[in-house]
PDB file of N, CA and C in Angstrom:
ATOM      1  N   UNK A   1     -15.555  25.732 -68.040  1.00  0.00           N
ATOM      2  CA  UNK A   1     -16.803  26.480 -68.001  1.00  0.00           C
ATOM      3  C   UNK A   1     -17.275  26.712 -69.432  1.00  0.00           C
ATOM      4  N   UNK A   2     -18.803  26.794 -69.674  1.00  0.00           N
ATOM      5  CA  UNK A   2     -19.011  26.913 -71.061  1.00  0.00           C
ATOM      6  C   UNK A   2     -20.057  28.492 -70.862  1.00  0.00           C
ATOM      7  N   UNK A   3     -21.142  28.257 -72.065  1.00  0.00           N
ATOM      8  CA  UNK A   3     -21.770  29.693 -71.850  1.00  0.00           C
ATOM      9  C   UNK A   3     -22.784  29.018 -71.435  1.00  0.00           C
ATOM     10  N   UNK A   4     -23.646  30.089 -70.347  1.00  0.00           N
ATOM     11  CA  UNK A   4     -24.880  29.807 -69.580  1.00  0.00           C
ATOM     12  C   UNK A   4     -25.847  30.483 -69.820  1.00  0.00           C
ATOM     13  N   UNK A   5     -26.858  30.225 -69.537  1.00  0.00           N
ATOM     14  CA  UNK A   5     -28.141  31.352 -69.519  1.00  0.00           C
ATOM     15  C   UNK A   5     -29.168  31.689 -68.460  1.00  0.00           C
ATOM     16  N   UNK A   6     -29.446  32.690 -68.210  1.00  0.00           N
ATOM     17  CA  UNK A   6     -30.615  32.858 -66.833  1.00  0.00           C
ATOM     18  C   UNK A   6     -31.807  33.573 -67.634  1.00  0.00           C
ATOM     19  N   UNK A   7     -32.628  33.602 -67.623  1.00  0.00           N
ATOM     20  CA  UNK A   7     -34.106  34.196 -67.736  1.00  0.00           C
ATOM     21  C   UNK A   7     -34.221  34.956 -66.536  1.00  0.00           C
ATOM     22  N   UNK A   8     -34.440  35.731 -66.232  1.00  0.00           N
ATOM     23  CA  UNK A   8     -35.081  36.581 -65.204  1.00  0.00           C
ATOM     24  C   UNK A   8     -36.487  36.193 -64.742  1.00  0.00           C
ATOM     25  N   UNK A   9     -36.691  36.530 -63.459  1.00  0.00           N
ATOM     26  CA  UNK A   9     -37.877  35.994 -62.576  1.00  0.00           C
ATOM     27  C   UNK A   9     -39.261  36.285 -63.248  1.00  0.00           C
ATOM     28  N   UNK A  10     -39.080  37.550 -63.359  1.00  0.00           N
ATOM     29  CA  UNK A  10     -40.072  38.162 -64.367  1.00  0.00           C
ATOM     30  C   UNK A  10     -40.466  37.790 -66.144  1.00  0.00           C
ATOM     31  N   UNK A  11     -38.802  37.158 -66.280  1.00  0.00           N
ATOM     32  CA  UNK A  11     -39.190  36.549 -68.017  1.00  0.00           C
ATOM     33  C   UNK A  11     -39.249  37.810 -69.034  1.00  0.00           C
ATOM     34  N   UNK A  12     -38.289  38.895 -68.408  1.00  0.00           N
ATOM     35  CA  UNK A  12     -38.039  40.171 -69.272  1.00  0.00           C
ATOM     36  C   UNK A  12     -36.745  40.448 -69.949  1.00  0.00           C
ATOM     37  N   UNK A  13     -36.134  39.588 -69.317  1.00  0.00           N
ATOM     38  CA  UNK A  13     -34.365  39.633 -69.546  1.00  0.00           C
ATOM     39  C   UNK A  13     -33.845  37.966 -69.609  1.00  0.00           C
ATOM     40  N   UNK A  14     -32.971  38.309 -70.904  1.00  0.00           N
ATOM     41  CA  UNK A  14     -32.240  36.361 -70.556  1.00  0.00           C
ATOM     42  C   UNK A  14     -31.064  37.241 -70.717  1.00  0.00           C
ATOM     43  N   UNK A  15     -30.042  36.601 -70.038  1.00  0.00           N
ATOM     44  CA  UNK A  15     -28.715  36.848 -69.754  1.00  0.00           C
ATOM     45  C   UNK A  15     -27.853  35.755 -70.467  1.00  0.00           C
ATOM     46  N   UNK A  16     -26.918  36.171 -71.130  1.00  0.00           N
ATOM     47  CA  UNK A  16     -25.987  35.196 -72.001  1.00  0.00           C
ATOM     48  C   UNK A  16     -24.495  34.652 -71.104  1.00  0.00           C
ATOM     49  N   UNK A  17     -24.291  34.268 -70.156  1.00  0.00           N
ATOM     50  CA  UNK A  17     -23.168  34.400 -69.386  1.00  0.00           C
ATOM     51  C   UNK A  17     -22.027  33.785 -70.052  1.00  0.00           C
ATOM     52  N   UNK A  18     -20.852  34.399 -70.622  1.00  0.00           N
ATOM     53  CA  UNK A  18     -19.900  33.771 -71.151  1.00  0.00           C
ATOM     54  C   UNK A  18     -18.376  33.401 -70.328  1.00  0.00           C
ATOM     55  N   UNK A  19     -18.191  32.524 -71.541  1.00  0.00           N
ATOM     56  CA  UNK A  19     -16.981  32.059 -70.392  1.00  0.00           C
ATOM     57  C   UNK A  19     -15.728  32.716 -70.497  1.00  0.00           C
ATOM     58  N   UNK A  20     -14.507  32.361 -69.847  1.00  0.00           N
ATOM     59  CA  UNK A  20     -12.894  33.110 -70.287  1.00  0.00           C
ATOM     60  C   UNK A  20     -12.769  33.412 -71.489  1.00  0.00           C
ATOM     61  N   UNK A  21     -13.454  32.575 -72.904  1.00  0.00           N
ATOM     62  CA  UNK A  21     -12.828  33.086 -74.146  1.00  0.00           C
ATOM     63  C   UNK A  21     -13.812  33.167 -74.948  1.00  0.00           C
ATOM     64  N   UNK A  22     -14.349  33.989 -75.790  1.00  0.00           N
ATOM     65  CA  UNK A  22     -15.518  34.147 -76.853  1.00  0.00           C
ATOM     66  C   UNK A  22     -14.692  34.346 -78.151  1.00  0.00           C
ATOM     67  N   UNK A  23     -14.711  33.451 -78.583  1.00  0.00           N
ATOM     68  CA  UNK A  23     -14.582  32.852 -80.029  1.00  0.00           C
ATOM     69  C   UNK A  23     -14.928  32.471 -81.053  1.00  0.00           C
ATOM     70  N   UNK A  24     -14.138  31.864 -82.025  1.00  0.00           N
ATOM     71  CA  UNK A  24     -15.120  31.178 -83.255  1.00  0.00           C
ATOM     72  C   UNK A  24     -15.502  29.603 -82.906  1.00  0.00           C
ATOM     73  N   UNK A  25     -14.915  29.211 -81.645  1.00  0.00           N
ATOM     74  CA  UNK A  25     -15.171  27.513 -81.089  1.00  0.00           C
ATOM     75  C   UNK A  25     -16.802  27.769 -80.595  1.00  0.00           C
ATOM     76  N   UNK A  26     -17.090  29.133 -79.854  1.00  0.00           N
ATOM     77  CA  UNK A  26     -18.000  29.017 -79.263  1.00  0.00           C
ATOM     78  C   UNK A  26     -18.954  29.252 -79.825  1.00  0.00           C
ATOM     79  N   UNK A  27     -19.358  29.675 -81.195  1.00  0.00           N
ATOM     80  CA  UNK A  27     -20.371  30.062 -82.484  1.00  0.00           C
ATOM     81  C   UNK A  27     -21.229  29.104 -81.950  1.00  0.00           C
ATOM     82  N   UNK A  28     -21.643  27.853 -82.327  1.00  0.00           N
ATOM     83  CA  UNK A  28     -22.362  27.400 -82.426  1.00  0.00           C
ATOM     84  C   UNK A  28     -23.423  27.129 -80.598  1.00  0.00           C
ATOM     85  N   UNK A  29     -22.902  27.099 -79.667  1.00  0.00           N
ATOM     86  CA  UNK A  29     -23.099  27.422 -78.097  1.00  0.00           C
ATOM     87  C   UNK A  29     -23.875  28.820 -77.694  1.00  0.00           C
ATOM     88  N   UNK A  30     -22.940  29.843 -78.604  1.00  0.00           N
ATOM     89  CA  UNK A  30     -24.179  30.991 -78.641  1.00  0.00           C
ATOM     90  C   UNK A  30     -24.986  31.160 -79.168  1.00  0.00           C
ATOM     91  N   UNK A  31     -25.185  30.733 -80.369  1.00  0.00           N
ATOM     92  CA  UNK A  31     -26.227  30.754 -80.916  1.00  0.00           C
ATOM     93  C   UNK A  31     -27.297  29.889 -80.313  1.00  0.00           C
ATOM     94  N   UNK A  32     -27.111  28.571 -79.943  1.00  0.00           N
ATOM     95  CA  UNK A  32     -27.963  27.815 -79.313  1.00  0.00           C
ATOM     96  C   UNK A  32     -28.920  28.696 -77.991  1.00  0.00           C
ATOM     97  N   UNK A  33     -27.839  29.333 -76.985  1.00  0.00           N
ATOM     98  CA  UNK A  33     -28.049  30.085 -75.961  1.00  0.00           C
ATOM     99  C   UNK A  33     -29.682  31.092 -76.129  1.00  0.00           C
ATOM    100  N   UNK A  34     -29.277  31.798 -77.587  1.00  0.00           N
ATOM    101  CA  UNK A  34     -30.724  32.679 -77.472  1.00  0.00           C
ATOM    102  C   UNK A  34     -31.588  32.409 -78.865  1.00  0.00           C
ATOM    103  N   UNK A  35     -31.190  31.022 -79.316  1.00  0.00           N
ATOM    104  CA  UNK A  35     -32.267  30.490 -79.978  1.00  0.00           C
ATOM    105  C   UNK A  35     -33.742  29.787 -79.384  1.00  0.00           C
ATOM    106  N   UNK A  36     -34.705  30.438 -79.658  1.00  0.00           N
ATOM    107  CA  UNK A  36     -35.867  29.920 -78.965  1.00  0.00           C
ATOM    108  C   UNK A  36     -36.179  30.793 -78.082  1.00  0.00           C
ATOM    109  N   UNK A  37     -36.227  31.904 -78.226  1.00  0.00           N
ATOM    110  CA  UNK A  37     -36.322  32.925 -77.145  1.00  0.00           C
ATOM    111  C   UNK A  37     -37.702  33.288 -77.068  1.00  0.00           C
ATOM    112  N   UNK A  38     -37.927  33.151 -75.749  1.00  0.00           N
ATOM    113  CA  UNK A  38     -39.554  32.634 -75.255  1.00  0.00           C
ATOM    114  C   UNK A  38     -39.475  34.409 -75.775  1.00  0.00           C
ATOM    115  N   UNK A  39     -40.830  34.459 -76.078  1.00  0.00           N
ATOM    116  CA  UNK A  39     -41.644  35.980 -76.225  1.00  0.00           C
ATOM    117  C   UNK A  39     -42.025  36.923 -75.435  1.00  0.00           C
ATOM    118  N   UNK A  40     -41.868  36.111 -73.957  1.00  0.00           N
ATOM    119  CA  UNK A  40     -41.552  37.202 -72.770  1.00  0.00           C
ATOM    120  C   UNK A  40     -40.207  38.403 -72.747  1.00  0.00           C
ATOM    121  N   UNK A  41     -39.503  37.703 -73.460  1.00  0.00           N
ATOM    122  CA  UNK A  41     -37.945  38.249 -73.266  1.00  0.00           C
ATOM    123  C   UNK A  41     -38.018  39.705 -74.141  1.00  0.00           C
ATOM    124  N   UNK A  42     -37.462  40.576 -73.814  1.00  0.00           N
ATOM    125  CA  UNK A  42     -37.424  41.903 -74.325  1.00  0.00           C
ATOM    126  C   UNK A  42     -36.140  42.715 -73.962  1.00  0.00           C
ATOM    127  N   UNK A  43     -35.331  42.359 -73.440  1.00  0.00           N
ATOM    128  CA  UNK A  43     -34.010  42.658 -73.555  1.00  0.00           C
ATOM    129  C   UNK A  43     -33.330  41.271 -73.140  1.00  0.00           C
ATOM    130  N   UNK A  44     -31.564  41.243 -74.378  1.00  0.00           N
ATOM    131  CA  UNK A  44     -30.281  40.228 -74.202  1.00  0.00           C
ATOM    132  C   UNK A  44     -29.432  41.022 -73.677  1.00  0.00           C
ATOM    133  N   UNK A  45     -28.642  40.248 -72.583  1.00  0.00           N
ATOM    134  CA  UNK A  45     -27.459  41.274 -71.470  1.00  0.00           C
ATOM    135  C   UNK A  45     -26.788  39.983 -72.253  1.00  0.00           C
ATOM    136  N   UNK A  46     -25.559  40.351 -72.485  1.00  0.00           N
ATOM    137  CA  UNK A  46     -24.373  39.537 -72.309  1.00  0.00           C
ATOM    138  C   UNK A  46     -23.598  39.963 -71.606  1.00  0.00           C
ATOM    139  N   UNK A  47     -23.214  39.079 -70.739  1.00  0.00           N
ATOM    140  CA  UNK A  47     -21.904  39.329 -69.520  1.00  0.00           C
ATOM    141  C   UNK A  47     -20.959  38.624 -69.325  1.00  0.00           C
ATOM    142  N   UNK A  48     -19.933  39.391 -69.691  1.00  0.00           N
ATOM    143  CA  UNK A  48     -18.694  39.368 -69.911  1.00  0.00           C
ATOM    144  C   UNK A  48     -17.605  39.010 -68.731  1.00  0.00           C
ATOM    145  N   UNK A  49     -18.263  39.286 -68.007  1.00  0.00           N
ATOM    146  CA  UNK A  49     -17.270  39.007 -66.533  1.00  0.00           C
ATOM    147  C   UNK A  49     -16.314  38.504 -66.562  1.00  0.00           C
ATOM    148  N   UNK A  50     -16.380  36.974 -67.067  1.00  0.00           N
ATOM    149  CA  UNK A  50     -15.513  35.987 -67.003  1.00  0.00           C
ATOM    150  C   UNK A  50     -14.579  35.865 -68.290  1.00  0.00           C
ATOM    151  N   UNK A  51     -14.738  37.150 -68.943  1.00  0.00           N
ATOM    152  CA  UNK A  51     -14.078  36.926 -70.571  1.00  0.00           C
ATOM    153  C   UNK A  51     -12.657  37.663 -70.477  1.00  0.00           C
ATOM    154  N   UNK A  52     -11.582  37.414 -70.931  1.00  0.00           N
ATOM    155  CA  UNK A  52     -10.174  38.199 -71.047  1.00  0.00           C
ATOM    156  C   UNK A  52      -9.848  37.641 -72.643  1.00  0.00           C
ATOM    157  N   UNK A  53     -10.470  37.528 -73.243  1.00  0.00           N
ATOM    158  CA  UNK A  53     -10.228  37.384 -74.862  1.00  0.00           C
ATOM    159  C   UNK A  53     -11.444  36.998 -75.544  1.00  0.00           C
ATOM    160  N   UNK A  54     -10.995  38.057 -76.474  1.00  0.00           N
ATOM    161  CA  UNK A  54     -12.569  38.150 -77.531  1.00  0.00           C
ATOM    162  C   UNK A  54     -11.659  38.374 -79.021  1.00  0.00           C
ATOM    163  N   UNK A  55     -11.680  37.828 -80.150  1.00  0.00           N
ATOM    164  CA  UNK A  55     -11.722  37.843 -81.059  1.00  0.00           C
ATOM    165  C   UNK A  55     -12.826  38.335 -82.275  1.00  0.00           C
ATOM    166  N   UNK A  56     -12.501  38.360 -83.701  1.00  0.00           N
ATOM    167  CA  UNK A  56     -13.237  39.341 -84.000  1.00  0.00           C
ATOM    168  C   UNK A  56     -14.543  38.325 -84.614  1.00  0.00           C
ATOM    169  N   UNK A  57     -14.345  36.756 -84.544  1.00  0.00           N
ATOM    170  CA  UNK A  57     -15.772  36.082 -84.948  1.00  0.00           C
ATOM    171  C   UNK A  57     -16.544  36.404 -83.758  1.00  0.00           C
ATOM    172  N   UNK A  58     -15.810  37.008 -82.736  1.00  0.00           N
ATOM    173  CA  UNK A  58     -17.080  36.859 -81.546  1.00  0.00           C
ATOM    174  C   UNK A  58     -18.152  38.449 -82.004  1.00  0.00           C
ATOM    175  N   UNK A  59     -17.442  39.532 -82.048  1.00  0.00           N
ATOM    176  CA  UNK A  59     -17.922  40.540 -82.470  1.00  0.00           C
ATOM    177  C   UNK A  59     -19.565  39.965 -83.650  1.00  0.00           C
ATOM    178  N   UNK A  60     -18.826  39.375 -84.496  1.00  0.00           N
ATOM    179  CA  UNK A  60     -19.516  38.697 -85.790  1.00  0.00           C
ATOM    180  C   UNK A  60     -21.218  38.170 -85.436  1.00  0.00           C
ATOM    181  N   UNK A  61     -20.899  37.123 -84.313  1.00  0.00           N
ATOM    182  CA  UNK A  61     -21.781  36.473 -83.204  1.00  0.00           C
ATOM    183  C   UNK A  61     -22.450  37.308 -82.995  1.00  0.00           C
ATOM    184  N   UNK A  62     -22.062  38.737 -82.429  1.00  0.00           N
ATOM    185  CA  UNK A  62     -22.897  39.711 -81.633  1.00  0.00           C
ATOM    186  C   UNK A  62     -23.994  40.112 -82.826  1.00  0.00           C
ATOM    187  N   UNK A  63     -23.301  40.474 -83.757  1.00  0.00           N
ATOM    188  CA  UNK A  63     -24.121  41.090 -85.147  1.00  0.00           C
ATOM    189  C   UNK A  63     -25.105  40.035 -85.528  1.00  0.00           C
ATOM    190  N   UNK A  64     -24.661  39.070 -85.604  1.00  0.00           N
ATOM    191  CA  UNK A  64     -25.618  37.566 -85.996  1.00  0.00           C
ATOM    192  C   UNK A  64     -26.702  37.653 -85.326  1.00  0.00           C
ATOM    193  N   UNK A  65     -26.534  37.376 -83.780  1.00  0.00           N
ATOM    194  CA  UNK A  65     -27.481  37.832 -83.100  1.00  0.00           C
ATOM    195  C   UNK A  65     -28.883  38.782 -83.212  1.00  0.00           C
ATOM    196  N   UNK A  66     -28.082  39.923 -83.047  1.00  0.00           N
ATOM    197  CA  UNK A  66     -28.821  41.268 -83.833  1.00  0.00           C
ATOM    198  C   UNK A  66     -30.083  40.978 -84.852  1.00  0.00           C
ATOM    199  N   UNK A  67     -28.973  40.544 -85.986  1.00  0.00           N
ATOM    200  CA  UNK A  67     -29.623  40.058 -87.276  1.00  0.00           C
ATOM    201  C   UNK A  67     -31.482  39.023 -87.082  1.00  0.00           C
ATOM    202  N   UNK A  68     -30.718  38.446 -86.490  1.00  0.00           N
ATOM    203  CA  UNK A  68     -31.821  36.967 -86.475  1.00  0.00           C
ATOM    204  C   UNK A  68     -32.523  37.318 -85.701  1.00  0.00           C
ATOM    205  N   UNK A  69     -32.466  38.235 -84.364  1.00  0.00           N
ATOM    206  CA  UNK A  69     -33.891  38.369 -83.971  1.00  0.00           C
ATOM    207  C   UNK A  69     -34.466  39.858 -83.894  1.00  0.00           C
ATOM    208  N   UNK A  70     -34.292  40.224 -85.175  1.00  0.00           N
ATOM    209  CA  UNK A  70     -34.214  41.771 -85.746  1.00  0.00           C
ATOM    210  C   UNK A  70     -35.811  41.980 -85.835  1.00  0.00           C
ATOM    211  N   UNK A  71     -36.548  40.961 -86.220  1.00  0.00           N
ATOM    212  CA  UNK A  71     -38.041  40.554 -86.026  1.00  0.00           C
ATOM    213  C   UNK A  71     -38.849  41.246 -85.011  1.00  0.00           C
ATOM    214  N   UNK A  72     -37.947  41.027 -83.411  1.00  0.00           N
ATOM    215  CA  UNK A  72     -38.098  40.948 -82.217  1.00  0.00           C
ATOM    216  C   UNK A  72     -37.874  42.746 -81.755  1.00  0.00           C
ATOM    217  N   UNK A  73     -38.829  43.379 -80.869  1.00  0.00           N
ATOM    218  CA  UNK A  73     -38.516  44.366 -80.537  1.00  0.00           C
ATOM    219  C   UNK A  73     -37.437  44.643 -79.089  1.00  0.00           C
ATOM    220  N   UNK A  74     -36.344  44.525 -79.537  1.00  0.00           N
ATOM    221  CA  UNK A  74     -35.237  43.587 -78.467  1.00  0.00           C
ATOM    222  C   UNK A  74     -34.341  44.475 -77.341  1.00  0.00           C
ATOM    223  N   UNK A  75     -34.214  44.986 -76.778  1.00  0.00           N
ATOM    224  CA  UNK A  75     -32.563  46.009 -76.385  1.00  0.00           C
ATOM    225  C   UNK A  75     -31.508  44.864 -76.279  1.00  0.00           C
ATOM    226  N   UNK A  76     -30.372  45.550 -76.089  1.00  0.00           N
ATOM    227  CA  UNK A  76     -28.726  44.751 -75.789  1.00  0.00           C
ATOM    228  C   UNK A  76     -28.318  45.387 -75.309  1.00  0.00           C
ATOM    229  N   UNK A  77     -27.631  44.706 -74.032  1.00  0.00           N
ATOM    230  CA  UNK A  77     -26.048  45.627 -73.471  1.00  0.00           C
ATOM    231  C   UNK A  77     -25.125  44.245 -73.474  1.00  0.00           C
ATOM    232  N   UNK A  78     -23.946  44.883 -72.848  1.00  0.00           N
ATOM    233  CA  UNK A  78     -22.931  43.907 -72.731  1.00  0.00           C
ATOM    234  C   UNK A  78     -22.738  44.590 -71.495  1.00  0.00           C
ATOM    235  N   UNK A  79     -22.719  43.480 -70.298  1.00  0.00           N
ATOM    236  CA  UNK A  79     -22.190  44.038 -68.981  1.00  0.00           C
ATOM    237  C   UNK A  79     -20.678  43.506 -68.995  1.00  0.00           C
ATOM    238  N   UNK A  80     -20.509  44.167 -67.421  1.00  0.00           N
ATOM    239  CA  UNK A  80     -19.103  43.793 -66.795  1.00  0.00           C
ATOM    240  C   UNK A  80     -18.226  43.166 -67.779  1.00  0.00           C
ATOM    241  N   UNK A  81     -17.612  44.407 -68.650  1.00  0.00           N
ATOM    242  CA  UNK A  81     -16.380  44.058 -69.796  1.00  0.00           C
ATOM    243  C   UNK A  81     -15.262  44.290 -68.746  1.00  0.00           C
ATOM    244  N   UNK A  82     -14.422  43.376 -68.841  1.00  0.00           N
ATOM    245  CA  UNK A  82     -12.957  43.891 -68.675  1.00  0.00           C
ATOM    246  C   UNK A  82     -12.403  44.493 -69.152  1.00  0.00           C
ATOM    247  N   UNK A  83     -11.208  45.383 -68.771  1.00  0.00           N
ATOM    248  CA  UNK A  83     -10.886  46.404 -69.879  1.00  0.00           C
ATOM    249  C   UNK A  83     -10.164  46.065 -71.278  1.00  0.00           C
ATOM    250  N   UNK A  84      -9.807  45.251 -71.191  1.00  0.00           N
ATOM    251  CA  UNK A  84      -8.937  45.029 -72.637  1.00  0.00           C
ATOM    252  C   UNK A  84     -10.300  44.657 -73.537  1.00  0.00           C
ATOM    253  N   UNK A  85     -11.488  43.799 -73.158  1.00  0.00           N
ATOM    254  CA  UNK A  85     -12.278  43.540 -73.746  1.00  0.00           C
ATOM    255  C   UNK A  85     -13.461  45.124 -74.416  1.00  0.00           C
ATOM    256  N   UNK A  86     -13.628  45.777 -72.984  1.00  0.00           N
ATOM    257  CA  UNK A  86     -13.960  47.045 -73.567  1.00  0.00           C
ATOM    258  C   UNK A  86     -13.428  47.565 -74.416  1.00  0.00           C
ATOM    259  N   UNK A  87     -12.126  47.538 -74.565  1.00  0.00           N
ATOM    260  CA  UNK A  87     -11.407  48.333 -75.706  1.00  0.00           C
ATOM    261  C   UNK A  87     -11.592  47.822 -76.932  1.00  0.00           C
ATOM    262  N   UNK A  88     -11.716  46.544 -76.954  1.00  0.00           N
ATOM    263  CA  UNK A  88     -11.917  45.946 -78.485  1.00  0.00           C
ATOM    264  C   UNK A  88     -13.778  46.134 -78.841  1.00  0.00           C
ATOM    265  N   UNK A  89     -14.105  46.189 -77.604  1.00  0.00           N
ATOM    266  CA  UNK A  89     -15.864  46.654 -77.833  1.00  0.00           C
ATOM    267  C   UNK A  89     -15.879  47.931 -78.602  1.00  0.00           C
ATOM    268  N   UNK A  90     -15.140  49.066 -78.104  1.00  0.00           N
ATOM    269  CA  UNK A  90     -15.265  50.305 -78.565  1.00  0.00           C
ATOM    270  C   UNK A  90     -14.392  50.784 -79.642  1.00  0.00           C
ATOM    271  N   UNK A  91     -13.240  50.258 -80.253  1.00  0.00           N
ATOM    272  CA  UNK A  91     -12.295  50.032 -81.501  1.00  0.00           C
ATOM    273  C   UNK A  91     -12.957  49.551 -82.507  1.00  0.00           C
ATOM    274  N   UNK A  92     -14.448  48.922 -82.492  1.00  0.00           N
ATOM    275  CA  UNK A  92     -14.965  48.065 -83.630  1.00  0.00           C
ATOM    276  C   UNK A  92     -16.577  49.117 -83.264  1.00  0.00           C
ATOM    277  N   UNK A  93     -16.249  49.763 -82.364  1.00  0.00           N
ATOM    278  CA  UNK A  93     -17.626  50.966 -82.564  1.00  0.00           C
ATOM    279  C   UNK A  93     -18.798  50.123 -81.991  1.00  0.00           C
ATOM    280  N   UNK A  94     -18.986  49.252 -81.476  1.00  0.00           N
ATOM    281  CA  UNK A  94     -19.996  48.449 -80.619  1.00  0.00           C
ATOM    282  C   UNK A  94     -20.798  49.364 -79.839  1.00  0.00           C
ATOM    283  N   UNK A  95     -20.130  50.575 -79.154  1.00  0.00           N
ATOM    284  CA  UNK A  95     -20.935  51.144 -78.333  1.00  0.00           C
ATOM    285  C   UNK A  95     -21.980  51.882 -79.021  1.00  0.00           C
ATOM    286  N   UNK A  96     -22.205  51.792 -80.473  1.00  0.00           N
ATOM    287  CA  UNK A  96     -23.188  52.481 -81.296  1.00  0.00           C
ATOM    288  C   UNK A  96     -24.058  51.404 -81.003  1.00  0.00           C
ATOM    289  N   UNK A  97     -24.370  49.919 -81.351  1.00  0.00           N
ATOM    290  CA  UNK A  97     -24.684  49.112 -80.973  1.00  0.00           C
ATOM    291  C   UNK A  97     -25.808  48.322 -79.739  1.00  0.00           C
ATOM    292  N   UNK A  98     -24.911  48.641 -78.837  1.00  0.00           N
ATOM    293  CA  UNK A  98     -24.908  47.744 -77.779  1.00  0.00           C
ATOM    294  C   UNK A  98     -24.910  48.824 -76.532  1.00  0.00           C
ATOM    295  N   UNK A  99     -25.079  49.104 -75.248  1.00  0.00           N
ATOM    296  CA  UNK A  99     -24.990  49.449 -74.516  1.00  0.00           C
ATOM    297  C   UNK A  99     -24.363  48.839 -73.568  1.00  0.00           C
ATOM    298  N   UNK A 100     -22.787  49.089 -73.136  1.00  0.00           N
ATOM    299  CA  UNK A 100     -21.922  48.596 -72.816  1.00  0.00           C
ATOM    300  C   UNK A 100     -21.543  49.211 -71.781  1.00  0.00           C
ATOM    301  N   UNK A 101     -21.380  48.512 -70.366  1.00  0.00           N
ATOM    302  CA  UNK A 101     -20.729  48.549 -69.121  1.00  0.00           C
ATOM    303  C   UNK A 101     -19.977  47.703 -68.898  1.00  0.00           C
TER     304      UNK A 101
END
């Protein structure tokens, strides 16, 4: 499985769907994911569902993110963390961040 993306019906939300592992392999896949982000879009969900390991380039990713479309008047959450993954969300202070379920 790799990372996916949905747009919402409405074109208000793109969803980042990641796979079992968010890493430094997958840098270049996420970034692709919400590069080009049509101008409808006004909030990024990343969902985590399928993740049981996150490392700290992935954190990095998240900030990158941030960064580059800082332009953009944007929200973020991170859904459905698993718990070990929540814990490394909230150990690196993300929930200042991100709005995390």
């Amino acid at each position: 499985m790799s990372i996916s993306t949905n747009v919402s019906d409405d074109g208000n939300k793109l969803v980042i769907i990641m796979d079992d592992k968010f890493d430094y392999v997958k840098a270049q896949d996420f970034r692709a994911a919400y590069d080009g982000l049509p101008e409808t879009v006004h909030h990024v969900e990343i969902n985590l569902a399928a993740t049981d390991y996150m490392d700290s380039s992935a954190l990095g990713m998240l900030l990158n993110m941030q960064k580059s479309l800082s332009h953009r008047n944007l929200t973020y959450s991170i859904s459905h963390c698993r718990m070990q993954v929540a814990r490394v969300l909230k150990i690196a202070r993300f929930d200042k961040k991100f709005d995390i379920s």
